[in-house]
Protein backbone atom coordinates (compact mmCIF):
# COMPACT_ATOMS: atom_id res chain seq x y z
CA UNK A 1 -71.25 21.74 -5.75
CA UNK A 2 -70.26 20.05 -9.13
CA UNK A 3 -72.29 17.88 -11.45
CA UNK A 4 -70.85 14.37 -13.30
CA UNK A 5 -72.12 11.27 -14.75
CA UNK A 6 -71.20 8.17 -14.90
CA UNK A 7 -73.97 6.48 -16.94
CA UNK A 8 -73.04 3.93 -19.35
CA UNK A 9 -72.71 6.77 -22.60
CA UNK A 10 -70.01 8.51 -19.97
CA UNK A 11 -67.86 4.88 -19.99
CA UNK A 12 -65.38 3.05 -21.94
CA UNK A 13 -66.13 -0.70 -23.75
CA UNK A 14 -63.32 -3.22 -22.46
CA UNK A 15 -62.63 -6.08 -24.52
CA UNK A 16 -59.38 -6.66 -22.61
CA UNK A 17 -58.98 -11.03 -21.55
CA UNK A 18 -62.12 -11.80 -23.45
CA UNK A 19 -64.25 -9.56 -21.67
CA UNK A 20 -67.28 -7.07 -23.03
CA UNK A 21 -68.27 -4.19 -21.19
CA UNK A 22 -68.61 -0.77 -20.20
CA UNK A 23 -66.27 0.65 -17.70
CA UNK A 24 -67.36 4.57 -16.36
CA UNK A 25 -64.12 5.87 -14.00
CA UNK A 26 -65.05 7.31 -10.84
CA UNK A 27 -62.22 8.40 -9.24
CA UNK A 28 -58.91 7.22 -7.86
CA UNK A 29 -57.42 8.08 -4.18
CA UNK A 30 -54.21 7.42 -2.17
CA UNK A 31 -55.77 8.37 0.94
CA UNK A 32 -57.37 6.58 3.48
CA UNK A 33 -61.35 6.76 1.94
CA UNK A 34 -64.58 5.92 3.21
CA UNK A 35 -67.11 3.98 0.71
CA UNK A 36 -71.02 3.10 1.96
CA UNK A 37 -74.34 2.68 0.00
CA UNK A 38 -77.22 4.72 1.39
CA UNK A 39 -80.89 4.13 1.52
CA UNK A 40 -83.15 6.85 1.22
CA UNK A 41 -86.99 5.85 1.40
CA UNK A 42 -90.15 7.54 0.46
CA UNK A 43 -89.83 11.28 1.68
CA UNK A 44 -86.16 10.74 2.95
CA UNK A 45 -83.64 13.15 3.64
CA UNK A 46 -79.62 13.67 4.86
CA UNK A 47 -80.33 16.93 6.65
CA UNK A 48 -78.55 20.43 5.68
CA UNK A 49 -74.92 19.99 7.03
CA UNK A 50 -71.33 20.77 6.45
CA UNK A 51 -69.25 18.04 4.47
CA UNK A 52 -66.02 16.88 7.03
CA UNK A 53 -64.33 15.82 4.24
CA UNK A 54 -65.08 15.69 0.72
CA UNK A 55 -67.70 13.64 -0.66
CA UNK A 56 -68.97 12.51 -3.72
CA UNK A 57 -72.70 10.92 -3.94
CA UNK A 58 -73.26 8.38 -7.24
CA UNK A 59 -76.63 8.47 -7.26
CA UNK A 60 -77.13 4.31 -8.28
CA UNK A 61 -81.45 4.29 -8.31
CA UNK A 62 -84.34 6.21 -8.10
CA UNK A 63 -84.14 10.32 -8.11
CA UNK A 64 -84.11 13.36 -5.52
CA UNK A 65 -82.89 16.75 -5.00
CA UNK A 66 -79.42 18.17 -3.82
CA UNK A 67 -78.94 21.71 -2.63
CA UNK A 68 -75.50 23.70 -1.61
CA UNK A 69 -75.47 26.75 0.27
CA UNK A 70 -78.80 28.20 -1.18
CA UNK A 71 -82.01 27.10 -1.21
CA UNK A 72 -82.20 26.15 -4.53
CA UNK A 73 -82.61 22.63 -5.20
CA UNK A 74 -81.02 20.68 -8.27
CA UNK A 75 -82.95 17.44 -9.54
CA UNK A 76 -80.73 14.07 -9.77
CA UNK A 77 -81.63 11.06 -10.58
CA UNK A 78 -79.44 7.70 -11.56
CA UNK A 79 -76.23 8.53 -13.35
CA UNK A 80 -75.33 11.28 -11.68
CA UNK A 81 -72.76 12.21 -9.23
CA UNK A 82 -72.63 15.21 -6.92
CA UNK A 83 -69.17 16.41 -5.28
CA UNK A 84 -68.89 18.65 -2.51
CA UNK A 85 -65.77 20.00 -1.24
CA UNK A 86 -64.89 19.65 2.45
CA UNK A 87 -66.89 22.23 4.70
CA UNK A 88 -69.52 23.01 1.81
CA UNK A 89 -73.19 23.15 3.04
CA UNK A 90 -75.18 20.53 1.39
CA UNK A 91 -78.81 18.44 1.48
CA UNK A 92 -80.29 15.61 -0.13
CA UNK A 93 -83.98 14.59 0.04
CA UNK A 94 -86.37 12.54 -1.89
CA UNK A 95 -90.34 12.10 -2.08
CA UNK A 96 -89.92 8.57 -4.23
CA UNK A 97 -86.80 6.89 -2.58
CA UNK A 98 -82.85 7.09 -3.73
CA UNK A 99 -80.12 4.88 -3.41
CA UNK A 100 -76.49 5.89 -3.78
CA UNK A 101 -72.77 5.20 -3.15
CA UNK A 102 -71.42 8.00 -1.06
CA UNK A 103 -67.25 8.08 -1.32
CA UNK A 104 -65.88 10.41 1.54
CA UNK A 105 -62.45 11.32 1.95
CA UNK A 106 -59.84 13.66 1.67
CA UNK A 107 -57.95 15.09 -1.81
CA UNK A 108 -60.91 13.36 -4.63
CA UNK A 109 -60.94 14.63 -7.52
CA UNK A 110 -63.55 13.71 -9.67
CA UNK A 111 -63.14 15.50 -12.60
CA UNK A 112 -59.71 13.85 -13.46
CA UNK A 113 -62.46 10.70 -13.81
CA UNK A 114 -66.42 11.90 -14.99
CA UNK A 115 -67.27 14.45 -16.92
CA UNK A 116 -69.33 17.20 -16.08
CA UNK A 117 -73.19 16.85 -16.06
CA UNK A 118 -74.00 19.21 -19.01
């Protein structure tokens, strides 16, 4: 399990055609990928499984916990990312709700992207 972030002091400002803002990479694939947004309400939880294929959680609101294989659980909250490689154990719960884009799918490489959470 690997920590990034993607928050706005991670980014880069583009001025490029007129335009003013921040731009934080992610990642970039040329395999087929899977994208969704997940909801995670008061007390919610994506159970202890194994990843299928990689995946990479942008955590987008709110705050929870991630674990790998041990039962030791790492806080994140909006900003951060959380990669697991394909068949790593993993969790994520919440007690005050979470909302995130989960990017699945094989060969991602975030690091090439984010940095590391420090």
């Amino acid at each position: 399990m690997e920590f990034y972030k993607f928050d706005k002091d991670s980014g880069k400002h583009i001025s490029k055609f007129n335009s003013n803002f921040i731009m934080s990479r992610i990642l970039q694939t040329d395999k087929a990928t899977h994208i969704g947004c997940l909801h995670l309400d008061e007390n919610g939880v994506i159970g202890y499984h194994q990843a299928v294929v990689s995946q990479l959680l942008l955590i987008m609101h709110g705050e929870g916990y991630v674990r790998g294989e041990k039962e030791e659980y790492d806080k994140v909250q909006a900003g951060d990312a959380v990669f697991w490689e394909k068949d790593e154990w993993h969790e994520t719960k919440t007690s005050t709700g979470l909302t995130g884009i989960v990017i699945e799918g094989d060969d991602l490489n975030p690091s090439l992207f984010m940095p590391l959470k420090k």
